[in-house]
N, C-alpha and C. Protein backbone atom coordinates (compact mmCIF):
# COMPACT_ATOMS: atom_id res chain seq x y z
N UNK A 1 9.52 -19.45 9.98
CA UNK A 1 9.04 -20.74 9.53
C UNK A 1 10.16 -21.39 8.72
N UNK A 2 10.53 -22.55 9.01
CA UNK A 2 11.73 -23.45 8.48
C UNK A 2 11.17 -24.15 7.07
N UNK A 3 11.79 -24.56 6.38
CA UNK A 3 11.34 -24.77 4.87
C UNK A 3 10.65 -26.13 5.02
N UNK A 4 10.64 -26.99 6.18
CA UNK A 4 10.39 -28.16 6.78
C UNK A 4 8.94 -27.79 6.58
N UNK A 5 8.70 -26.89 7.56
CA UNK A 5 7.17 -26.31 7.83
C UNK A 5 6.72 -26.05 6.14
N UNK A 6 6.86 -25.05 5.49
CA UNK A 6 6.85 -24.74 4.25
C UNK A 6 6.54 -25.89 3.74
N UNK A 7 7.55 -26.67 3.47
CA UNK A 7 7.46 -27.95 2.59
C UNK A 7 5.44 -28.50 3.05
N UNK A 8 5.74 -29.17 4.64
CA UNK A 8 4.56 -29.62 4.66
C UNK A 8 3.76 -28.44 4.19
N UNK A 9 3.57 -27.23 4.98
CA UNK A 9 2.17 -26.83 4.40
C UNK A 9 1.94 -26.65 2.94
N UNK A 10 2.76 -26.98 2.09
CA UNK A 10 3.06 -26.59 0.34
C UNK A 10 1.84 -28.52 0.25
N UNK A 11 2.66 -29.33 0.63
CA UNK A 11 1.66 -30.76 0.07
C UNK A 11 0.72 -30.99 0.95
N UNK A 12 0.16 -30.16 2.13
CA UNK A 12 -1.31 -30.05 2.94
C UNK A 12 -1.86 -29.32 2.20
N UNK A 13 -1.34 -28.33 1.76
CA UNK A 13 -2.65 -27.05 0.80
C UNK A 13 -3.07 -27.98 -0.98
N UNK A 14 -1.76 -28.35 -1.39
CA UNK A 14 -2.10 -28.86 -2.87
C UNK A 14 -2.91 -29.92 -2.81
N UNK A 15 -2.56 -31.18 -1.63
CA UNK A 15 -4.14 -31.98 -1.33
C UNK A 15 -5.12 -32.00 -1.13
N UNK A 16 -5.24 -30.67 -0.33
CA UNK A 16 -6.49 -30.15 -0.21
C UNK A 16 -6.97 -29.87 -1.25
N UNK A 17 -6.15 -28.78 -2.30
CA UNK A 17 -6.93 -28.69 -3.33
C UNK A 17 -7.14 -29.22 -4.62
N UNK A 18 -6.50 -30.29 -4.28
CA UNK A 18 -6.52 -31.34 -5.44
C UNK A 18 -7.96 -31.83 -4.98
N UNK A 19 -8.01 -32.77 -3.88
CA UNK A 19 -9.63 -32.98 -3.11
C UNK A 19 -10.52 -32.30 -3.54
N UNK A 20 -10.47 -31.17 -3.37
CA UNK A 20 -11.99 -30.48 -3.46
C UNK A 20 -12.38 -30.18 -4.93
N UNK A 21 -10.87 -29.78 -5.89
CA UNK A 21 -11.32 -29.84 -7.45
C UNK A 21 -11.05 -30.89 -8.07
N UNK A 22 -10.56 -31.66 -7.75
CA UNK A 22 -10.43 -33.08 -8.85
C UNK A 22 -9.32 -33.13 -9.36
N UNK A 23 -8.67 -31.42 -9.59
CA UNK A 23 -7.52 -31.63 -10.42
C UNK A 23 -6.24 -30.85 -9.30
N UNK A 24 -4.86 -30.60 -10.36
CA UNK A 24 -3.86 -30.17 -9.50
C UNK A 24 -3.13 -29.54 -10.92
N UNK A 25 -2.80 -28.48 -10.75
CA UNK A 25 -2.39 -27.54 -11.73
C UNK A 25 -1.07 -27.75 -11.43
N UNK A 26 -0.02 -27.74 -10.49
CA UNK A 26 1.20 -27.33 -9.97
C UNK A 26 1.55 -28.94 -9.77
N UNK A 27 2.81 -29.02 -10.09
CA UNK A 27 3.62 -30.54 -9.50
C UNK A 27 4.01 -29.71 -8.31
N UNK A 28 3.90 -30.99 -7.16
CA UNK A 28 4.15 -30.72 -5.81
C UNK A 28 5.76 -31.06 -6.13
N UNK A 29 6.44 -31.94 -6.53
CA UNK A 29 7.82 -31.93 -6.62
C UNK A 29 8.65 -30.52 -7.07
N UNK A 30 7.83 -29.74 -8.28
CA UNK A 30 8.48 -28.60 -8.42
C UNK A 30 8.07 -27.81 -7.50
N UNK A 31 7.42 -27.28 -6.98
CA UNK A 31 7.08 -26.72 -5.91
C UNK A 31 8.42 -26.90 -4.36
N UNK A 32 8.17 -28.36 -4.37
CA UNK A 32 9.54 -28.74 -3.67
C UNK A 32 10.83 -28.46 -3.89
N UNK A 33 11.01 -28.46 -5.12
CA UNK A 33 12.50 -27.93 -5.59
C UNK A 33 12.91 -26.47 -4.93
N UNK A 34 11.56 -25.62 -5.80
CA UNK A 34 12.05 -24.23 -5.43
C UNK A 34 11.76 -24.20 -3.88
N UNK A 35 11.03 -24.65 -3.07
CA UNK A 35 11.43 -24.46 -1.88
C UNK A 35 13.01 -24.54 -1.51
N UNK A 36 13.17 -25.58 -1.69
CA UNK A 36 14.62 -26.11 -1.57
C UNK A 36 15.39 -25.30 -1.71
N UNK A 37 15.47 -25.13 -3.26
CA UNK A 37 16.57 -23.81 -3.33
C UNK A 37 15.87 -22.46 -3.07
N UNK A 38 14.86 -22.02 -2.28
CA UNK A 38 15.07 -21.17 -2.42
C UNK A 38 14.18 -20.21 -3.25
N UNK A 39 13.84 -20.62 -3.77
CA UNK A 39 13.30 -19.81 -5.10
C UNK A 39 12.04 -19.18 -4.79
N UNK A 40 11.31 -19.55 -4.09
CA UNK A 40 9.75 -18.87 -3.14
C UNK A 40 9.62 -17.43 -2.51
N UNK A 41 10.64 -16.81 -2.22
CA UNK A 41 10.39 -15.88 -1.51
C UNK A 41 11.96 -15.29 -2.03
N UNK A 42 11.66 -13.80 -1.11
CA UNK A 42 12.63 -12.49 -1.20
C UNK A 42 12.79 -11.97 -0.15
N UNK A 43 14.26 -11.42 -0.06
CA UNK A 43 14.48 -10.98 1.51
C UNK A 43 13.90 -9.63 1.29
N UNK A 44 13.60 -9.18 2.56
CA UNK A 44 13.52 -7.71 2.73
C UNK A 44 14.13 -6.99 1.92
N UNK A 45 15.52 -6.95 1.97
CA UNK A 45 16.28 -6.27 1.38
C UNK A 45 16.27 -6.00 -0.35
N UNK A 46 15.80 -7.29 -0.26
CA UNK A 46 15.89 -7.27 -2.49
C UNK A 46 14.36 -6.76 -2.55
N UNK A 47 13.40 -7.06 -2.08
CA UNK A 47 12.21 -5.97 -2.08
C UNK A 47 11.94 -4.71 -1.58
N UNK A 48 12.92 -4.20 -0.63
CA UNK A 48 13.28 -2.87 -0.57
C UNK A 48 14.05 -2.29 -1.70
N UNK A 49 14.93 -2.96 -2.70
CA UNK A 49 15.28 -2.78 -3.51
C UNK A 49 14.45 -2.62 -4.99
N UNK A 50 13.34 -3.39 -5.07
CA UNK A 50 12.75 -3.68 -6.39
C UNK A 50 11.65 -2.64 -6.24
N UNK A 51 11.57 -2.04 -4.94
CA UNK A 51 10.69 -0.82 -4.69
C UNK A 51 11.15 0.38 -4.92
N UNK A 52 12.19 0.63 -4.66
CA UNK A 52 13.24 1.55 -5.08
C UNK A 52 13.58 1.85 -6.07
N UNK A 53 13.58 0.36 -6.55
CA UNK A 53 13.94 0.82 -8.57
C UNK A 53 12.81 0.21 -9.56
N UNK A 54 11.73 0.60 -9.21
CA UNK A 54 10.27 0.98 -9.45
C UNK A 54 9.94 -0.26 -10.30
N UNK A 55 10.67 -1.75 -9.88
CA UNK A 55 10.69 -3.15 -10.62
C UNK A 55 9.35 -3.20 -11.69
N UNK A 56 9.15 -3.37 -13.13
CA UNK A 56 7.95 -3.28 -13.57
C UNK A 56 7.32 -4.60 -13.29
N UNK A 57 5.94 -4.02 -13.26
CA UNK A 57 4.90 -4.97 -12.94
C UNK A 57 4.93 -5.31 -11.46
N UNK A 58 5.71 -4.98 -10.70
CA UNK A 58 5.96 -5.52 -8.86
C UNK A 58 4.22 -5.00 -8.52
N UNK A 59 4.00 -5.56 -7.52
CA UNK A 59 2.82 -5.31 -6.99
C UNK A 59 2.77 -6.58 -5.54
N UNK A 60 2.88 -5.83 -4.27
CA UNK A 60 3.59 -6.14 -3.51
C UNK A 60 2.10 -5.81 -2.46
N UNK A 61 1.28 -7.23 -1.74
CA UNK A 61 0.46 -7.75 -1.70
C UNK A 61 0.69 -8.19 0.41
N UNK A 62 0.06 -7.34 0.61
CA UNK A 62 -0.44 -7.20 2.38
C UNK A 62 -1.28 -8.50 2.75
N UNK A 63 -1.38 -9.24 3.27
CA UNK A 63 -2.57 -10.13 3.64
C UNK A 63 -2.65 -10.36 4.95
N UNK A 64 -2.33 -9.15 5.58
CA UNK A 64 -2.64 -9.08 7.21
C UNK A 64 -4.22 -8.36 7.29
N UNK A 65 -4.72 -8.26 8.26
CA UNK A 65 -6.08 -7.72 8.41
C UNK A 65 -5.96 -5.99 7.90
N UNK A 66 -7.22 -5.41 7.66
CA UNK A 66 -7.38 -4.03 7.54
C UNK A 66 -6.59 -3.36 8.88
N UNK A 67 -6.94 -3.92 9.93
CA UNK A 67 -6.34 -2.57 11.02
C UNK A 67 -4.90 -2.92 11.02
N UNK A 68 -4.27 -4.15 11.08
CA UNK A 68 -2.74 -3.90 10.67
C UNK A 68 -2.46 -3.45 9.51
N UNK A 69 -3.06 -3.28 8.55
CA UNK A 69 -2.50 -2.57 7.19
C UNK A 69 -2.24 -1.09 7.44
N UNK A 70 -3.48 -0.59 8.01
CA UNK A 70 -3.52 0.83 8.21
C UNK A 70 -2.96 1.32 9.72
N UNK A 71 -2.52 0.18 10.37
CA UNK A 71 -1.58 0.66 11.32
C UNK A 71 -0.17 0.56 11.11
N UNK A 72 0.51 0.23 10.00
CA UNK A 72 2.25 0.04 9.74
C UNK A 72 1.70 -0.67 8.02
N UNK A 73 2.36 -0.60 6.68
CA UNK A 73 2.58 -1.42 5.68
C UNK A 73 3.53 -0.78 4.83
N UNK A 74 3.98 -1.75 4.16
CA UNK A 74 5.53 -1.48 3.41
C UNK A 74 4.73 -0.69 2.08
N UNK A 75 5.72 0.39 1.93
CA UNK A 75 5.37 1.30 0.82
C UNK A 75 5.14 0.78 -0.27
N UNK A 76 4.09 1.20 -1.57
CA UNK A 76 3.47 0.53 -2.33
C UNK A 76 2.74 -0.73 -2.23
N UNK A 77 2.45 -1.56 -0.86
CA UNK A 77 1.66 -2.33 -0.95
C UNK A 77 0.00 -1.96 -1.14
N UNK A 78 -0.39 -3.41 -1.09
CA UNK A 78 -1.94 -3.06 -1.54
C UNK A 78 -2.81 -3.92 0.05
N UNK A 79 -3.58 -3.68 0.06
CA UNK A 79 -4.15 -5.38 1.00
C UNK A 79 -4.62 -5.60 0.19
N UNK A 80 -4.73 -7.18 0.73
CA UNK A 80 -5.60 -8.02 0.10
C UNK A 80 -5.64 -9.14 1.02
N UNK A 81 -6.67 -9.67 1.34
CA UNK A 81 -7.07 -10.68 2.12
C UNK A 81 -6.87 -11.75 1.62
N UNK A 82 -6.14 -13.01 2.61
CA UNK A 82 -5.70 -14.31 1.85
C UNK A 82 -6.79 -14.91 1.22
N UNK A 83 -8.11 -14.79 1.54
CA UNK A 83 -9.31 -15.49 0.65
C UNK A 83 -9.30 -15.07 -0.51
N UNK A 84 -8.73 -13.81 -0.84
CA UNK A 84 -9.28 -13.18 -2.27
C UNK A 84 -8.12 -13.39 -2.80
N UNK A 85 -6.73 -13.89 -2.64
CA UNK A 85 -5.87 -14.80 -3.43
C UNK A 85 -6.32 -15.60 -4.71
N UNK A 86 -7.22 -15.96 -4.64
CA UNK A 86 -7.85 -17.32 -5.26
C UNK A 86 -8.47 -16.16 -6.75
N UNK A 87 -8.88 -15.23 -5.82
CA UNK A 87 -9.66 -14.93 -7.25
C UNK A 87 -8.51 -13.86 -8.45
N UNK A 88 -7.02 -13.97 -7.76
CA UNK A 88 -6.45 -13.53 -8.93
C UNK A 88 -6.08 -14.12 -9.85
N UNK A 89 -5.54 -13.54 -11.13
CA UNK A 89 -5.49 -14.75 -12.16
C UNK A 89 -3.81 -14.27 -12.82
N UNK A 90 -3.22 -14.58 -13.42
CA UNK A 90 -1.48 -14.34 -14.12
C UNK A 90 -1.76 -13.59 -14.70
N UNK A 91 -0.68 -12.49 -14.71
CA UNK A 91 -0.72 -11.90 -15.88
C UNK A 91 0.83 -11.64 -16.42
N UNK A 92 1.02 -11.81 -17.37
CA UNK A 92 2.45 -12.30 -18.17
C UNK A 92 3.80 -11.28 -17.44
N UNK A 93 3.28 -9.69 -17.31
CA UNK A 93 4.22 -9.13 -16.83
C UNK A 93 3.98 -8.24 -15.20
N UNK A 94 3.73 -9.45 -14.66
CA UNK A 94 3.28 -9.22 -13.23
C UNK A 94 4.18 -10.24 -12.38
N UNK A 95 5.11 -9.50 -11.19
CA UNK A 95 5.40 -9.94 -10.03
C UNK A 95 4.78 -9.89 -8.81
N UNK A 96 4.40 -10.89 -8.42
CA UNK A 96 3.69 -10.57 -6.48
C UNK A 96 4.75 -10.69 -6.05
N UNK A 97 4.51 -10.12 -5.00
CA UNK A 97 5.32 -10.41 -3.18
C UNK A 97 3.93 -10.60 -2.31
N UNK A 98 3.95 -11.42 -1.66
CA UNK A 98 2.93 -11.43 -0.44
C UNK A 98 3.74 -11.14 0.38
N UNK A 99 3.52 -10.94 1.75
CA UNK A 99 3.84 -10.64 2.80
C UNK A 99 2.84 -10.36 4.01
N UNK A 100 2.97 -11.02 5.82
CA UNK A 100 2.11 -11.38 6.20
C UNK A 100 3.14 -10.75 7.46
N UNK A 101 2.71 -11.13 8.72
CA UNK A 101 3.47 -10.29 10.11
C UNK A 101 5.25 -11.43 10.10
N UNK A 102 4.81 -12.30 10.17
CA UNK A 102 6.29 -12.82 10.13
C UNK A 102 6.23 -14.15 9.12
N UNK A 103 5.20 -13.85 8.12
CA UNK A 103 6.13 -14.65 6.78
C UNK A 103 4.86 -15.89 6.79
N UNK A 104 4.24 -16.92 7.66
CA UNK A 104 3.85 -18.07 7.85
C UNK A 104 2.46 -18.02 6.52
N UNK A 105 1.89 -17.26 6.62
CA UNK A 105 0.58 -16.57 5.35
C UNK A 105 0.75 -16.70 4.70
N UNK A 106 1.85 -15.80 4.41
CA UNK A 106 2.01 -15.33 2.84
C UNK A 106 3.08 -16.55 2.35
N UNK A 107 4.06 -17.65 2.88
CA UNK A 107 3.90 -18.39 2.62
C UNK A 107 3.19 -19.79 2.09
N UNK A 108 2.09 -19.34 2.71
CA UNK A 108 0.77 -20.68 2.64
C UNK A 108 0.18 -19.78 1.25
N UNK A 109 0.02 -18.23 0.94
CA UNK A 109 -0.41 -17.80 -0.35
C UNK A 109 0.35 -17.89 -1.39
N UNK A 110 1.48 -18.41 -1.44
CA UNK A 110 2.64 -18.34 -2.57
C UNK A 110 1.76 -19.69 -2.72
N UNK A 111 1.91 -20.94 -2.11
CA UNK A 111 1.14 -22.32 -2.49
C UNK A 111 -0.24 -22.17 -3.31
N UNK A 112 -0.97 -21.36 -2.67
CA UNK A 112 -1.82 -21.02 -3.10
C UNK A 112 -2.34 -20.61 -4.97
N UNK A 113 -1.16 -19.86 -5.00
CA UNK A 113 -1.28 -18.71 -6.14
C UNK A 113 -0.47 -19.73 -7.13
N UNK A 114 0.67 -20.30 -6.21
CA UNK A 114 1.58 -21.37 -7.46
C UNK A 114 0.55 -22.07 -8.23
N UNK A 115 -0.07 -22.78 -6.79
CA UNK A 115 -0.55 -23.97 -7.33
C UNK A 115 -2.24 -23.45 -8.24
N UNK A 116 -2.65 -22.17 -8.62
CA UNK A 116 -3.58 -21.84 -10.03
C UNK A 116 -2.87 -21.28 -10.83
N UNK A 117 -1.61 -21.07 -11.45
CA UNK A 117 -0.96 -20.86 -12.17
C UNK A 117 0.38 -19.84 -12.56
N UNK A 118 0.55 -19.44 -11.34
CA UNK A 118 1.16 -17.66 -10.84
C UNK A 118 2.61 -18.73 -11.44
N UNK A 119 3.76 -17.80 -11.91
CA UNK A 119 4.96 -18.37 -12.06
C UNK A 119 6.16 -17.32 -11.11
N UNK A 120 5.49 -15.91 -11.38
CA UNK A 120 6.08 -14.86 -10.75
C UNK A 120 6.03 -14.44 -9.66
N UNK A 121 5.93 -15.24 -8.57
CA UNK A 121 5.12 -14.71 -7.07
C UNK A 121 6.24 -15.24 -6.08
N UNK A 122 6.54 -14.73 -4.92
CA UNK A 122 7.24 -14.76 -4.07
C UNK A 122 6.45 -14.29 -3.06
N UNK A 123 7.26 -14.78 -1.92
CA UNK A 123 6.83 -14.15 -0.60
C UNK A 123 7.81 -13.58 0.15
N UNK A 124 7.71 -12.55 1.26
CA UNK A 124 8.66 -12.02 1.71
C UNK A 124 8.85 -12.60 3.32
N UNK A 125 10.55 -12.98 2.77
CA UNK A 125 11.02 -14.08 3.95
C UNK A 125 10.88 -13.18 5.37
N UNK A 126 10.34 -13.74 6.28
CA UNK A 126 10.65 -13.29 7.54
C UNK A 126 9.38 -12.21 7.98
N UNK A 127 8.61 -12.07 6.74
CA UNK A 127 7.81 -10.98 6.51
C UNK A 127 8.09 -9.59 7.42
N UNK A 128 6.78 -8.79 8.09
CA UNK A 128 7.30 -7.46 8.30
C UNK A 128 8.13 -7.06 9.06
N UNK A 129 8.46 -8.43 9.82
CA UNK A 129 9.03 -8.52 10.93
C UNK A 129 10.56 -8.18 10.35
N UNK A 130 11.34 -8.95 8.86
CA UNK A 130 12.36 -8.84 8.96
C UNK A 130 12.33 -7.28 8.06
N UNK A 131 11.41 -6.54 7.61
CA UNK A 131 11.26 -5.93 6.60
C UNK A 131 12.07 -4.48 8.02
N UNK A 132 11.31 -4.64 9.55
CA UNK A 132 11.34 -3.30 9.92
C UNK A 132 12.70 -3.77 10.61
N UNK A 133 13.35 -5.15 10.71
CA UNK A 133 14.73 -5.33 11.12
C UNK A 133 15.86 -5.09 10.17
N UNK A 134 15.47 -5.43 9.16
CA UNK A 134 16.52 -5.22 8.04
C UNK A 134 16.68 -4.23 6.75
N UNK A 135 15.71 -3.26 6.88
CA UNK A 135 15.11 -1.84 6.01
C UNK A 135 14.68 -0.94 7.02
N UNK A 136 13.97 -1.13 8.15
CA UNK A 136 13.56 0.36 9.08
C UNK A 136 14.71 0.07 10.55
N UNK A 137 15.50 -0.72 10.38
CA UNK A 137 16.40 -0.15 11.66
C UNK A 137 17.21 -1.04 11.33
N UNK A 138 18.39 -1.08 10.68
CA UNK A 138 19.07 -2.19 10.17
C UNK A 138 20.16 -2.22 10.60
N UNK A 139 20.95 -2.95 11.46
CA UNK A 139 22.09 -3.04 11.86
C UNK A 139 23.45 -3.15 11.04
N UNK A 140 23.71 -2.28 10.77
CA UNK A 140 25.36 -1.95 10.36
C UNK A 140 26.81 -1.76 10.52
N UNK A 141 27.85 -2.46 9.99
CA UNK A 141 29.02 -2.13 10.45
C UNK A 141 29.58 -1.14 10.45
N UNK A 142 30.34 -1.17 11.30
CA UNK A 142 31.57 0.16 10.90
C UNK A 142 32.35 0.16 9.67
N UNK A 143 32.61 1.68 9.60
CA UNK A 143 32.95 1.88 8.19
C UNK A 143 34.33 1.58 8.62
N UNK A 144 35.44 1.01 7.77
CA UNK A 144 36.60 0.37 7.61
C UNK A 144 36.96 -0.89 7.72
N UNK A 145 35.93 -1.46 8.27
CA UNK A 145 36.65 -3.35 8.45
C UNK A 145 36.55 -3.84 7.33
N UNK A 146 36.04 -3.68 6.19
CA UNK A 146 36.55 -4.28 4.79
C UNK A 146 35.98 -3.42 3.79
N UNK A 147 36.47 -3.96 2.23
CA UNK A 147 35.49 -3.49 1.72
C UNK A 147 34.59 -3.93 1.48
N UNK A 148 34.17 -4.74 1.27
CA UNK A 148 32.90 -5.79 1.09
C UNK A 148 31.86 -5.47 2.15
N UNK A 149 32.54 -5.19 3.70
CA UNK A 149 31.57 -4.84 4.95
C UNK A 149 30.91 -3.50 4.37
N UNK A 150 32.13 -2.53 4.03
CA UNK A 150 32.03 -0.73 3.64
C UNK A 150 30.93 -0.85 2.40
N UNK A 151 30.30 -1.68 1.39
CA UNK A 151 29.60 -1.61 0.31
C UNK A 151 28.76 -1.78 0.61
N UNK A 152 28.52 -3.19 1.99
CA UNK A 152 27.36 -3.79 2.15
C UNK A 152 26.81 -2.47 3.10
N UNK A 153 27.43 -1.51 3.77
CA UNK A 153 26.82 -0.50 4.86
C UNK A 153 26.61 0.69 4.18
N UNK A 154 27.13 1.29 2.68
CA UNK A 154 26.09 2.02 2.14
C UNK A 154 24.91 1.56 1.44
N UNK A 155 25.28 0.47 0.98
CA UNK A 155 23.80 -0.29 0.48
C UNK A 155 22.75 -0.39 1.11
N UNK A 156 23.23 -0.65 2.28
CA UNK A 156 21.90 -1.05 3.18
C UNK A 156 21.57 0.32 3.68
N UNK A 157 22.34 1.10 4.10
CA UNK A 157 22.36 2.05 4.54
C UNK A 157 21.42 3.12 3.82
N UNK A 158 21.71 3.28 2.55
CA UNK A 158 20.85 4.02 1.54
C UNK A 158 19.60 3.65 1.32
N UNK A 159 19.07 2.38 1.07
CA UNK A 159 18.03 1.90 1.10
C UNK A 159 17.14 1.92 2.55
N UNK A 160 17.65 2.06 3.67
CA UNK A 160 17.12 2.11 4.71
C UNK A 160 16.39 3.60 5.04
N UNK A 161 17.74 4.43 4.34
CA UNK A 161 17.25 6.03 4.55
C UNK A 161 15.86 5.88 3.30
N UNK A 162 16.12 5.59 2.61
CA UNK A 162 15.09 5.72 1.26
C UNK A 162 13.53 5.43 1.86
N UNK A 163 13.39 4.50 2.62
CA UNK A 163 12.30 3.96 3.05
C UNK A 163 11.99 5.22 4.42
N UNK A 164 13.02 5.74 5.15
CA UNK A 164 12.30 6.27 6.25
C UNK A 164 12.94 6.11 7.41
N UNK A 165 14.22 4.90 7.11
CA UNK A 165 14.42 3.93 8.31
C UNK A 165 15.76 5.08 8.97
N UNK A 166 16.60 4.05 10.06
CA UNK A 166 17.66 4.48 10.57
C UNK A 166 17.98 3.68 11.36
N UNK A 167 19.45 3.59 10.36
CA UNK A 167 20.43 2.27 10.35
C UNK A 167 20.93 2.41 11.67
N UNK A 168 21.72 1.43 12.35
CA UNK A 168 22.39 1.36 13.54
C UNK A 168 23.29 1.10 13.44
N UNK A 169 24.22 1.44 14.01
CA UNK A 169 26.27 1.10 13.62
C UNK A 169 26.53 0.11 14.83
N UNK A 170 27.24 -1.01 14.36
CA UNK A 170 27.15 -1.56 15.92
C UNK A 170 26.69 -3.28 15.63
N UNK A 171 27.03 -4.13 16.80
CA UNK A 171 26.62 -5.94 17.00
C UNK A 171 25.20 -5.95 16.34
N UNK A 172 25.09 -7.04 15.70
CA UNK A 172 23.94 -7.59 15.63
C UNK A 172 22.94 -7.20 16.69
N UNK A 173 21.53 -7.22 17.24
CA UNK A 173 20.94 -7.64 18.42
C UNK A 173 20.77 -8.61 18.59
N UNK A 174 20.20 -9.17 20.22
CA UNK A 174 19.89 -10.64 20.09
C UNK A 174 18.67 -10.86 19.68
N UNK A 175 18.03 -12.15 19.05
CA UNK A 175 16.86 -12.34 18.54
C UNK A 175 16.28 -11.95 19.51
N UNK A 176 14.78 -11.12 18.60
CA UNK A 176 13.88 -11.08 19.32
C UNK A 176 13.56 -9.28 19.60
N UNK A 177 15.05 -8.76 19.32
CA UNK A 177 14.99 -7.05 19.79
C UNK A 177 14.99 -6.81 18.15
N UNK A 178 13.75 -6.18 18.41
CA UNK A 178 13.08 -5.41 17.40
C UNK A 178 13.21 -3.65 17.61
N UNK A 179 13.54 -3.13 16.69
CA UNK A 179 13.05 -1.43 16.64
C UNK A 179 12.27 -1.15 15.97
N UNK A 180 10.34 -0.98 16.72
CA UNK A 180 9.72 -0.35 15.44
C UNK A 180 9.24 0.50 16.51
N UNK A 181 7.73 0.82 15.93
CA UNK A 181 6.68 1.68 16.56
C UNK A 181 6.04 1.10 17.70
N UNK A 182 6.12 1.44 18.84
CA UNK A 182 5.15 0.39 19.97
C UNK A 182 3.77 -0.01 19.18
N UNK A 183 3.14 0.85 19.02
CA UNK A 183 1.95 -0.09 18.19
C UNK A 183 2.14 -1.04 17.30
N UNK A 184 3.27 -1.14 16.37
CA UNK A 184 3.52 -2.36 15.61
C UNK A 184 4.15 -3.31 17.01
N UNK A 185 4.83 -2.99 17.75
CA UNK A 185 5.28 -3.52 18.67
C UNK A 185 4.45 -4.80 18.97
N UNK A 186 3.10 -4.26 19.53
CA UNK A 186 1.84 -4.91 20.18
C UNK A 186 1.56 -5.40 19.27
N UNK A 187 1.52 -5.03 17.84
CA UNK A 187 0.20 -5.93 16.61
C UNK A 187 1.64 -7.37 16.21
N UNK A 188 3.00 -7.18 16.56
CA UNK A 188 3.53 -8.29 15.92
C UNK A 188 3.83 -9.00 17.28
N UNK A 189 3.59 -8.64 18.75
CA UNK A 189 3.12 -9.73 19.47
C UNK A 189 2.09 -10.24 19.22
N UNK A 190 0.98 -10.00 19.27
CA UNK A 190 -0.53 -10.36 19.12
C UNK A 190 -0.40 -11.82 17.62
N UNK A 191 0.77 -10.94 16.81
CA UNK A 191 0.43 -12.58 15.39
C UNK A 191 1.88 -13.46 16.00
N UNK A 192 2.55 -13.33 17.25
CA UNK A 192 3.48 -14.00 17.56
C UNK A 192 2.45 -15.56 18.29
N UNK A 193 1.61 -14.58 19.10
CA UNK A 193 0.86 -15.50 19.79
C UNK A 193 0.05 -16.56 19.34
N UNK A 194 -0.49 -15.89 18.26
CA UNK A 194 -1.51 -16.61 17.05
C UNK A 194 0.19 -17.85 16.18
N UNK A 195 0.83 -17.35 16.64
CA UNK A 195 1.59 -17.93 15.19
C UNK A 195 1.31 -18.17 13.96
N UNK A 196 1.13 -16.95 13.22
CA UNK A 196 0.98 -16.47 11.93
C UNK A 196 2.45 -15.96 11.38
């Protein structure tokens, strides 16, 4: 989902819920900003990271259905269904991550959660999709073409083993080639189709 998309669904959801309560907690312009730069979400990688180094307060938030949760979910998550978003409330030393099959959800729940008062919430870019491309089978360079390449391929590299995964040495793939489990295989066609 392009930040275009984002953007609109960020001032379709806050109208809506400006409409139905009267009021609007969140400026849609700041909201816009951090889209802009950026500031909404986390790659795979830095939440494979903040899992790793046991980030306090992280609490890292599923909002795909029960049978995709319990068929594939990123370690330490919880589910939680995007309806029951609403009924969480801030708490001073609390980070979310949402995360949804490829990001479109748990984007529309970051709006959500901004806009009743959350300051700490992100979503995870690309969702599980980039989580099992870029943490459970992550494409890596060869060791010697720089150092900067050589840091970025134990980094990733370590974090990939940490989770379970196994890195690949070697080109990019072309979009679209995924390495997971055939059953995740089928459940992230099935939300390709839906476009979720």
């Amino acid at each position: 989902m392009n930040h275009r998309h984002v953007l609109a669904a960020v001032a379709a959801t806050l109208a809506l819920g400006a409409a139905l309560t009267g009021s609007r907690t969140t400026d849609v312009a700041t909201l816009a900003r951090q889209i802009q730069h950026e500031d909404d979400h986390v790659t795979a990688l830095e939440l494979a990271q903040w899992i790793k180094d046991r980030k306090p307060g992280l609490r890292v938030l599923d909002i795909r259905s029960d049978s995709e949760f319990n068929e594939f979910h990123i370690p330490s998550a919880e589910r939680l269904p995007l309806e029951e978003l609403t009924k969480l409330r801030p708490k001073g030393n609390e980070t979310l991550v949402l995360y949804s099959e490829g990001g479109a959800h748990a984007a529309q729940g970051w709006v959500l959660l901004r806009s009743v008062g959350f300051d700490k919430v992100y979503f995870l870019k690309g969702g599980l999709l980039d989580w099992m491309d870029d943490v459970m089978s992550p494409m890596i360079p060869e060791a010697g073409i720089s150092p900067a390449s050589d840091s970025m391929r134990v980094r990733v590299g370590a974090l990939s083993r940490y989770f379970g995964g196994l890195p690949r040495v070697g080109i990019v793939p072309l979009s679209g080639t995924h390495a997971q489990p055939a059953s995740l295989s089928a459940s992230i066609a099935r939300t390709r189709r839906r476009g979720c």
